[in-house]
N, C-alpha and C. Protein backbone atom coordinates (compact mmCIF):
# COMPACT_ATOMS: atom_id res chain seq x y z
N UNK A 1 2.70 7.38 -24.49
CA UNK A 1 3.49 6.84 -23.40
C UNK A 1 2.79 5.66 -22.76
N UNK A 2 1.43 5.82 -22.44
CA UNK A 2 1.02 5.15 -21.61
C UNK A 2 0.68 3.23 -22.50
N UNK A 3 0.99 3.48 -23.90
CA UNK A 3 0.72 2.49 -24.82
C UNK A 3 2.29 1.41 -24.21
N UNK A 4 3.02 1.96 -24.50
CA UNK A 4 4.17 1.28 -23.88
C UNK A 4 4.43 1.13 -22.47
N UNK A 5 4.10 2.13 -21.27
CA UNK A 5 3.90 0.74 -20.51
C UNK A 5 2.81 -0.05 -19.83
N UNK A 6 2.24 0.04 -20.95
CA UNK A 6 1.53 -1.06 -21.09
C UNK A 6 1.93 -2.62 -21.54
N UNK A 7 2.44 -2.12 -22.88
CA UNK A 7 2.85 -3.06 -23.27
C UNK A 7 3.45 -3.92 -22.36
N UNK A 8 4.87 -3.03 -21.54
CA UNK A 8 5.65 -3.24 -20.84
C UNK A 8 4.79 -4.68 -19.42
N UNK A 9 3.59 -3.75 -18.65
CA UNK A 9 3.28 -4.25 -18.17
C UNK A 9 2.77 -5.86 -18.42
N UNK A 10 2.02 -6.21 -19.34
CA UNK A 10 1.53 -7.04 -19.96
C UNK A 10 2.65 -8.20 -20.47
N UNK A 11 4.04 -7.75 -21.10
CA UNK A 11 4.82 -8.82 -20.96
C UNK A 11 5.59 -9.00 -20.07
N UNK A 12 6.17 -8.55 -19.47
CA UNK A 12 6.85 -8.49 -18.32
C UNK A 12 6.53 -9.16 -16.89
N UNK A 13 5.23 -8.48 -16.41
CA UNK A 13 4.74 -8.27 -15.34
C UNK A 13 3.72 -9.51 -14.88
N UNK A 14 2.86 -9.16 -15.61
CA UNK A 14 1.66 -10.02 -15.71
C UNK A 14 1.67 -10.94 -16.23
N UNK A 15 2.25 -11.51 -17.26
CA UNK A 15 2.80 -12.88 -17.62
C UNK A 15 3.82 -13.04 -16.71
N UNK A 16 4.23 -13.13 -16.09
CA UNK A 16 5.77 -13.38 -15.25
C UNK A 16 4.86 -13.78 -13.50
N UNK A 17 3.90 -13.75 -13.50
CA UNK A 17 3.07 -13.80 -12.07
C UNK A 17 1.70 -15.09 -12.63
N UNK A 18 2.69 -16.59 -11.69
CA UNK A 18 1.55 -17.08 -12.60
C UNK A 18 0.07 -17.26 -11.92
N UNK A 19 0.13 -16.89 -10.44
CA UNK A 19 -0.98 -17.04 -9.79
C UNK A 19 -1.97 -15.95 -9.71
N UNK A 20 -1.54 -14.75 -10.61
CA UNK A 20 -2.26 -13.37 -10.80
C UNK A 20 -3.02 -13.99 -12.23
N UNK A 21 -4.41 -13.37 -11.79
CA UNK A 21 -5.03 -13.49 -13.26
C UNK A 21 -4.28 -12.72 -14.17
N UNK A 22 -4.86 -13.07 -15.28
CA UNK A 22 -4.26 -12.60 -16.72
C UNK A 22 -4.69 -11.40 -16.91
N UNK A 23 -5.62 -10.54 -16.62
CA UNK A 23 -6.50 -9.39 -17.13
C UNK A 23 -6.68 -8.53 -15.75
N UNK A 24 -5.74 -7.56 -15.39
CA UNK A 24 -5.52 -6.67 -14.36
C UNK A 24 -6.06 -5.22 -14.72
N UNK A 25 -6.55 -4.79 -16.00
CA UNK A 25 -6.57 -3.68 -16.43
C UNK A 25 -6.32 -2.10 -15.17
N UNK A 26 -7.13 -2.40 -14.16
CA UNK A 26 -7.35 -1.69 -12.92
C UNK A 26 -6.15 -1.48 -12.50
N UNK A 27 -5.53 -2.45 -12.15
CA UNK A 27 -4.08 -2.29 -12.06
C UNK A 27 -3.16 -1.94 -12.31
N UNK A 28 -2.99 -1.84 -13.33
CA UNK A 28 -2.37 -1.66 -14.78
C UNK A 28 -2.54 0.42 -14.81
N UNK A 29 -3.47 0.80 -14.88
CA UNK A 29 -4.29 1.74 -14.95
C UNK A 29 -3.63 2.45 -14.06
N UNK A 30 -3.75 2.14 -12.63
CA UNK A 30 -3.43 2.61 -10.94
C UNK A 30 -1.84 2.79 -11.94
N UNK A 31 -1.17 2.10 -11.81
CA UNK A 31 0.22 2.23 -11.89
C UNK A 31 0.81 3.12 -12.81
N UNK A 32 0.13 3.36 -14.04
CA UNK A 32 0.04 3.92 -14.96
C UNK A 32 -0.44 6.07 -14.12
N UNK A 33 -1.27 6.23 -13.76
CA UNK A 33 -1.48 7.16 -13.23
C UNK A 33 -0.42 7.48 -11.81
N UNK A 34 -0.14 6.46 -11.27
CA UNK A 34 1.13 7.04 -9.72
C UNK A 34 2.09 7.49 -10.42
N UNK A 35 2.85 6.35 -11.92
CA UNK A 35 3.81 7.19 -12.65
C UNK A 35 3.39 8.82 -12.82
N UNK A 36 2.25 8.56 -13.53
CA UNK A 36 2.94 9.75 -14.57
C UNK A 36 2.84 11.06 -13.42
N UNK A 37 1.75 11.26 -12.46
CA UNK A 37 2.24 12.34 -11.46
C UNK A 37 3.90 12.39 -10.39
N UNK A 38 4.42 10.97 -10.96
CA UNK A 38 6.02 11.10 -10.65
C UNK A 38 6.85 12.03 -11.58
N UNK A 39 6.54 11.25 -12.89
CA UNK A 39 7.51 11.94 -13.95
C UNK A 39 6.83 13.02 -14.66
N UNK A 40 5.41 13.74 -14.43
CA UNK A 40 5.13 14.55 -14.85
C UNK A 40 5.51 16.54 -14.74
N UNK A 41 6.47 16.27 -13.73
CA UNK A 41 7.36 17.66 -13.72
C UNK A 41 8.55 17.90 -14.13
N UNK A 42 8.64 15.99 -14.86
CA UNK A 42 10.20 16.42 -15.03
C UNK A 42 11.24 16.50 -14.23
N UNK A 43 11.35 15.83 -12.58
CA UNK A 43 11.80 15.59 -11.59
C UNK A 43 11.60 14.78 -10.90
N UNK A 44 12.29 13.66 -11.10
CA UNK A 44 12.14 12.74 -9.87
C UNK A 44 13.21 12.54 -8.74
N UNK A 45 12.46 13.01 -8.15
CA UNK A 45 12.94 13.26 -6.58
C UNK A 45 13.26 11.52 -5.93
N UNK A 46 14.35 11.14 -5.12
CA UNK A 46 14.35 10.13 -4.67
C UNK A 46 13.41 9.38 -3.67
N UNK A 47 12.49 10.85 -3.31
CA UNK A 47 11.38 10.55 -2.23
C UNK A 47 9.53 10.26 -3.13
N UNK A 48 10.08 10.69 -4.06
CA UNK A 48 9.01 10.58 -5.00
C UNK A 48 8.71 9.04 -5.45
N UNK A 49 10.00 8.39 -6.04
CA UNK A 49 10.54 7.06 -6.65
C UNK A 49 10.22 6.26 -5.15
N UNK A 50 10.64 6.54 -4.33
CA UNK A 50 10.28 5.78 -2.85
C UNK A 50 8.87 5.37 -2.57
N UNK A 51 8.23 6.56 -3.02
CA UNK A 51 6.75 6.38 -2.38
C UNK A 51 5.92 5.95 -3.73
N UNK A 52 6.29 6.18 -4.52
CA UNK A 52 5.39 5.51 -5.85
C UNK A 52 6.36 3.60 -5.30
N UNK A 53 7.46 3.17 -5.42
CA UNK A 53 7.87 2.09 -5.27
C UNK A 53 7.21 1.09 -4.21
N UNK A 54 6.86 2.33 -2.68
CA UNK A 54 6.25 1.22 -1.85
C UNK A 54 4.87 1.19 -2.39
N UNK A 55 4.40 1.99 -2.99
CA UNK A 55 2.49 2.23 -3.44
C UNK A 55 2.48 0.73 -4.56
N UNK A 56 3.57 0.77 -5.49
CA UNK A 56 3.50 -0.39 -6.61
C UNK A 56 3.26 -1.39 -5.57
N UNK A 57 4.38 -1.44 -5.17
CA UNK A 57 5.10 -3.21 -4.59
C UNK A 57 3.70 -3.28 -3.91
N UNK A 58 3.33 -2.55 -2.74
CA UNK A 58 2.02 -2.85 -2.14
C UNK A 58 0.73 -3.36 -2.83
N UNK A 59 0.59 -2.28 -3.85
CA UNK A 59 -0.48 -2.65 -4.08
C UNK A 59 -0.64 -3.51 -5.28
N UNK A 60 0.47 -3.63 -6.04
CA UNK A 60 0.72 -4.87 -7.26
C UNK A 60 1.37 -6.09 -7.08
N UNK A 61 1.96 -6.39 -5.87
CA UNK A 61 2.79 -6.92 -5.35
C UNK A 61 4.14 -7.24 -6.70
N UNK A 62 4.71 -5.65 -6.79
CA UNK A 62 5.72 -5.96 -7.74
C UNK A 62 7.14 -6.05 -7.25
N UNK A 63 8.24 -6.60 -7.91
CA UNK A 63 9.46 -6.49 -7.01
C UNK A 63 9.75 -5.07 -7.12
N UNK A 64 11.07 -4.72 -6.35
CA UNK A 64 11.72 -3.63 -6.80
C UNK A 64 12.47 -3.52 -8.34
N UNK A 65 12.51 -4.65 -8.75
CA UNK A 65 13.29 -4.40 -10.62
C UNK A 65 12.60 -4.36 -11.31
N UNK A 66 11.20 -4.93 -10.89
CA UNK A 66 9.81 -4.89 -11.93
C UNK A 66 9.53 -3.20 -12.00
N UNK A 67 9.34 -2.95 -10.79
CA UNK A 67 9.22 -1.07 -10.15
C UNK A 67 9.68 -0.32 -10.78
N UNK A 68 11.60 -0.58 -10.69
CA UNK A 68 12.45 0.39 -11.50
C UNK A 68 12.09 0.08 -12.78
N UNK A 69 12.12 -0.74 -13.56
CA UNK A 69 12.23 -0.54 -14.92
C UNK A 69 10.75 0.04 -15.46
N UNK A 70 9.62 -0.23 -14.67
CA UNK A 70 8.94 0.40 -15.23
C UNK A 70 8.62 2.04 -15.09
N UNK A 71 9.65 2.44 -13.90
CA UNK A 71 10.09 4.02 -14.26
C UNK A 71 10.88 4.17 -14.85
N UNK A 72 11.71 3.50 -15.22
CA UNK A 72 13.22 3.99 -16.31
C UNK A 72 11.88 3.97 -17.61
N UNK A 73 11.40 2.93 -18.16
CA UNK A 73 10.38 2.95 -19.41
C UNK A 73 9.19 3.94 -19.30
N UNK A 74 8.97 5.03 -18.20
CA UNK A 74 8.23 5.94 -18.38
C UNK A 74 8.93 7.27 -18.20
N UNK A 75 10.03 7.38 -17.78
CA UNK A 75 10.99 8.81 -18.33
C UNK A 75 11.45 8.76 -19.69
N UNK A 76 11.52 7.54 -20.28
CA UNK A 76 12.13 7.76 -21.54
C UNK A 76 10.62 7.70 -22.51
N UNK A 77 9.53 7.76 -21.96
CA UNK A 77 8.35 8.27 -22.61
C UNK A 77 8.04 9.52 -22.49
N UNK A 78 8.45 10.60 -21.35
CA UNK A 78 7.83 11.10 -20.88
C UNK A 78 7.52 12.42 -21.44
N UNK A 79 8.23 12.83 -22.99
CA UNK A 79 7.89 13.69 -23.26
C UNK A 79 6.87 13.31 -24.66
N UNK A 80 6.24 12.23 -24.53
CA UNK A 80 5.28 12.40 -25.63
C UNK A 80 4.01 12.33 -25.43
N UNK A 81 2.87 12.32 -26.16
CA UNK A 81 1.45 12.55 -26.03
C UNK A 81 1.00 11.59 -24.97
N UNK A 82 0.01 12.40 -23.64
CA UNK A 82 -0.58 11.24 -23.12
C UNK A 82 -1.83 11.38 -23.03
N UNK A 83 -2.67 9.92 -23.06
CA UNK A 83 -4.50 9.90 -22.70
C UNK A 83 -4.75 9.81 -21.33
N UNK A 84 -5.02 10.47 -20.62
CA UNK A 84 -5.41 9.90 -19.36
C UNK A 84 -7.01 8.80 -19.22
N UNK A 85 -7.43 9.16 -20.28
CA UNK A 85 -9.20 8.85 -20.27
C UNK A 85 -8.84 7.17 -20.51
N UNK A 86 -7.70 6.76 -21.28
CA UNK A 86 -7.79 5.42 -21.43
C UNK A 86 -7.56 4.11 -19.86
N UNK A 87 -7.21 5.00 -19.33
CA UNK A 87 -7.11 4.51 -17.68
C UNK A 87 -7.78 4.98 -16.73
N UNK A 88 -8.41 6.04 -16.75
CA UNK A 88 -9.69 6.55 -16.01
C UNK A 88 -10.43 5.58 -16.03
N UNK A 89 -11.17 5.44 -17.10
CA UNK A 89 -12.52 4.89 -17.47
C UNK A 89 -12.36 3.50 -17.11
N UNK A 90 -10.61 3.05 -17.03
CA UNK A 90 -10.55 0.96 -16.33
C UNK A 90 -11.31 1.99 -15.38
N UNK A 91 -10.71 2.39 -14.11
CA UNK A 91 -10.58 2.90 -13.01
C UNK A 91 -12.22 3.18 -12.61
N UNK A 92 -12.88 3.53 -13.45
CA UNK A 92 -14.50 3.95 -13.27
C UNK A 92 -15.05 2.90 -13.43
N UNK A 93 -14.81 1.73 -14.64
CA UNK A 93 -15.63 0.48 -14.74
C UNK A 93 -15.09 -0.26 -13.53
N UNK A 94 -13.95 -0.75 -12.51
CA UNK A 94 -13.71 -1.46 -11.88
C UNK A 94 -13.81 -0.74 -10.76
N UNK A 95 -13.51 0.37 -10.10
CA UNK A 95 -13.15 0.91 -8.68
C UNK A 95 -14.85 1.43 -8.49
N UNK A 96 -14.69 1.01 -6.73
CA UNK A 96 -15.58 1.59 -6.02
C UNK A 96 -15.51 3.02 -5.49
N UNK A 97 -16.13 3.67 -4.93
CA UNK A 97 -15.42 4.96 -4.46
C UNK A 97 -14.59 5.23 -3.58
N UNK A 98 -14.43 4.40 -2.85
CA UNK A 98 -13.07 4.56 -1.88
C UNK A 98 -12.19 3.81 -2.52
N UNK A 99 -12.36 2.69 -3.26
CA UNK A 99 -10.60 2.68 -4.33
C UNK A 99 -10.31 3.97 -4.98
N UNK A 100 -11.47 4.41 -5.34
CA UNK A 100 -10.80 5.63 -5.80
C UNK A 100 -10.51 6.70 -5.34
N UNK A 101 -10.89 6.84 -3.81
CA UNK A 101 -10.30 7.65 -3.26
C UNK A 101 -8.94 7.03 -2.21
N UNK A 102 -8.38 6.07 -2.76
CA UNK A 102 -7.37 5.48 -1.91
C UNK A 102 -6.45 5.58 -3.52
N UNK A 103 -6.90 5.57 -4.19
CA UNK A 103 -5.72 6.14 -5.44
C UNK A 103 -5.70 7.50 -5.88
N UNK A 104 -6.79 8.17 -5.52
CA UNK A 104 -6.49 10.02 -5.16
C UNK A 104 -5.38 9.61 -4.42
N UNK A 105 -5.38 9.31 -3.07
CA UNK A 105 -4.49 9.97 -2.31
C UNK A 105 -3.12 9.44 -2.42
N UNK A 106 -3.48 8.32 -2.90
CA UNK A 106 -1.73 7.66 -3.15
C UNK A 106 -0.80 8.63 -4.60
N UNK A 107 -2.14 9.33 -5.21
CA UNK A 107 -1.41 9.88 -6.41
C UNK A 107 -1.28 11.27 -5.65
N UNK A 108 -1.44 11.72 -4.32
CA UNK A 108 -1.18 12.81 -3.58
C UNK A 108 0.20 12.40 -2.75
N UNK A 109 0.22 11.57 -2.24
CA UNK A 109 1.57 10.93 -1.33
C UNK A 109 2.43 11.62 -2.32
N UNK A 110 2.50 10.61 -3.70
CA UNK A 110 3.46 11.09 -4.50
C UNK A 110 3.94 12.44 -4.69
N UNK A 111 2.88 12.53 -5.12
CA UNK A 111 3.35 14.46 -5.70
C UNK A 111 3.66 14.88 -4.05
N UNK A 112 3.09 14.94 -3.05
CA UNK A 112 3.91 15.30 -1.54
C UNK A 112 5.27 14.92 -1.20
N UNK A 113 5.50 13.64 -1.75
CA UNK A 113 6.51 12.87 -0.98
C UNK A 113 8.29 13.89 -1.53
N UNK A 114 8.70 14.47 -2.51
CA UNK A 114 9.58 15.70 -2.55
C UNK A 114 9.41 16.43 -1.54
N UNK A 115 8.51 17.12 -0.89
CA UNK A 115 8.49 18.08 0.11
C UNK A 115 8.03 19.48 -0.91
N UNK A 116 7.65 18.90 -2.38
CA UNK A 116 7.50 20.39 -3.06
C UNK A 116 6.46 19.69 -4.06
N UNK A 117 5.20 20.92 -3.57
CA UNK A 117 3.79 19.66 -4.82
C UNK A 117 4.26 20.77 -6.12
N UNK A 118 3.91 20.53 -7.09
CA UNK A 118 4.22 21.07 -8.73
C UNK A 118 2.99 20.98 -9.23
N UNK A 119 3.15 22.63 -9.72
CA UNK A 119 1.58 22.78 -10.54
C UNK A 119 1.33 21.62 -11.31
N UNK A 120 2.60 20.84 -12.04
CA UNK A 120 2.18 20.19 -13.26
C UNK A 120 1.33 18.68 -12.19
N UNK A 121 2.02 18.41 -10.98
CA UNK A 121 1.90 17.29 -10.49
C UNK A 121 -0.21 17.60 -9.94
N UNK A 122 -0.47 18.66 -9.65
CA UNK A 122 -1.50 19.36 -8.97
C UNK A 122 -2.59 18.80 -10.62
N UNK A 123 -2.07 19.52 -11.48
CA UNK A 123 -3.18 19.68 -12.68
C UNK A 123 -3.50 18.15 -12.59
N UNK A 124 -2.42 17.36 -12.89
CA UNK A 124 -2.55 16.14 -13.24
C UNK A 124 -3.70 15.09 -12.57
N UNK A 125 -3.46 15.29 -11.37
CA UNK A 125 -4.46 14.87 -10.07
C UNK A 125 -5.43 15.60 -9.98
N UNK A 126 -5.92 16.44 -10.70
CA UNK A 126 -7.38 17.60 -10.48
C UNK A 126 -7.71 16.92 -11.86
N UNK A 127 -6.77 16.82 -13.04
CA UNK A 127 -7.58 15.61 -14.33
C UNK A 127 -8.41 14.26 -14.35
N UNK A 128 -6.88 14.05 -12.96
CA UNK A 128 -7.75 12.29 -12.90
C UNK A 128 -8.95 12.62 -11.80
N UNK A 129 -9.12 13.48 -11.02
CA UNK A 129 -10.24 13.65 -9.91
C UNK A 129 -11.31 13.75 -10.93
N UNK A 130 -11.43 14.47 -11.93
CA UNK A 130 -12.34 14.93 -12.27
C UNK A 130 -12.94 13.63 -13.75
N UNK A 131 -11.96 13.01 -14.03
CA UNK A 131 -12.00 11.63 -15.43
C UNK A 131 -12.58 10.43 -13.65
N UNK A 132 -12.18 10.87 -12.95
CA UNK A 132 -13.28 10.05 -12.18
C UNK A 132 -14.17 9.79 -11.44
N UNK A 133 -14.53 11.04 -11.59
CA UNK A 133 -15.99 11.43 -11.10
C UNK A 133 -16.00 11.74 -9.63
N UNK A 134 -14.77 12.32 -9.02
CA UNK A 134 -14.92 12.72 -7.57
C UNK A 134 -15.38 13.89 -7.32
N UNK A 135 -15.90 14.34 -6.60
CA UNK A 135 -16.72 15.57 -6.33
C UNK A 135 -15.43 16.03 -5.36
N UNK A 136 -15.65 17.67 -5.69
CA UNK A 136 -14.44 18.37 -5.36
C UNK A 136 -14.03 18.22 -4.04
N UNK A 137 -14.87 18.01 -2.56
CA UNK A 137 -15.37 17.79 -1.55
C UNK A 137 -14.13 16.68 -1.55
N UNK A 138 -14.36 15.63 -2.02
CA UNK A 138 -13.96 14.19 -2.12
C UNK A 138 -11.98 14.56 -2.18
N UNK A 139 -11.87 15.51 -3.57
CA UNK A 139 -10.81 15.57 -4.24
C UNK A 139 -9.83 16.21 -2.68
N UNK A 140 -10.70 17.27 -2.19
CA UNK A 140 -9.65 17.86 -0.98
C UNK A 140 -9.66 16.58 0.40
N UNK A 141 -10.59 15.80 0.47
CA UNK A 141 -10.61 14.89 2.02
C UNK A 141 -9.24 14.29 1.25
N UNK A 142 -8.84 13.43 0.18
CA UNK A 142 -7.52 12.93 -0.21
C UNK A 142 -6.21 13.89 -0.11
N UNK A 143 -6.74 15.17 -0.39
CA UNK A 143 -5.40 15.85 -0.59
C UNK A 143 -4.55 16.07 0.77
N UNK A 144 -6.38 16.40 1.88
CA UNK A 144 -5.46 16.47 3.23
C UNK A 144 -4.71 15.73 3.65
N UNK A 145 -5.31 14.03 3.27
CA UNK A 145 -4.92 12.72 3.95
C UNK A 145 -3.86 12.67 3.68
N UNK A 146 -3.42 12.82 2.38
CA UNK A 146 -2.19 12.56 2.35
C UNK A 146 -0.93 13.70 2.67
N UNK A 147 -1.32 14.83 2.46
CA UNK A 147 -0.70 16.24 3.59
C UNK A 147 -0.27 15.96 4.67
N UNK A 148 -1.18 14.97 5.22
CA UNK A 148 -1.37 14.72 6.93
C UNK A 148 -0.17 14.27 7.25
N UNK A 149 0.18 12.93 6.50
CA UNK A 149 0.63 11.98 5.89
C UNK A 149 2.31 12.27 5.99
N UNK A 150 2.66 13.04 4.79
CA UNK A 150 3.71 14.15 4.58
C UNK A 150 4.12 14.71 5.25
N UNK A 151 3.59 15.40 6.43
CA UNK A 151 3.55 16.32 7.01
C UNK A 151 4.56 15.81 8.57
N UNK A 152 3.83 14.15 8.72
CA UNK A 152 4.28 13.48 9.81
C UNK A 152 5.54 12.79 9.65
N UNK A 153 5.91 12.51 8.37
CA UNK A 153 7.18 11.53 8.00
C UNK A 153 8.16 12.70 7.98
């Protein structure tokens, strides 16, 4: 799955932005991981698609059609083999520890933002905590933040 949107990203996205460097991998990576704890239960909730949409646009500065299509191109992946390690490891060579704990928690918003977290959405985010070296300590200060978060909207 994650080979295609890639691809996706790379022609689409990143060629289509001419004042963004050419080589985002980190980026790429981030977006790649908010999906798949969207579409990884097999439910996307309209509050789910909301909060992964403002997390993209924010932090990729993507439109909203760039956004959608690259969730329509990851449900129609979503039932085949995925690596998480091939986007971890951008995520470990480029992120500091609070990027990476500011993409814990944005991959917590998500799975919160339904009003219902899913074991599958839980495992997924205890994979990438752990493909990136957060100490468990670390893994719960994100989970609250974004609880907090949830809790108030």
């Amino acid at each position: 799955m994650f080979k295609h949107i890639k691809d996706y990203f790379e022609k689409q996205i990143l060629n289509a932005q001419e004042d963004v460097p050419e080589n985002r991998p980190e980026e790429l990576a981030t977006a790649a991981l908010l999906i798949e704890v969207m579409i990884v239960d097999g439910n996307l909730a309209e509050q789910e698609l909301a909060s992964i949409s403002r997390t993209l646009q924010t932090l990729l500065n993507l439109s909203a059609e760039d956004v959608g299509d690259l969730v329509a191109l990851s449900q129609a992946e979503v039932d085949q083999a995925t690596s998480l390690y091939e986007f971890t490891s951008l995520i470990n060579q480029h992120f500091d520890l609070n990027q990476k704990m500011d993409l814990m928690t944005s991959m917590w918003r998500v799975a919160f933002a339904d009003g219902h977290l899913d074991k599958h959405e839980e495992n997924i985010i205890r994979k990438v905590s752990e493909l990136i070296h957060l100490r468990h300590g670390e893994y719960i200060k994100c989970k609250l933040a974004a609880k907090s978060v949830s809790d108030s909207e």
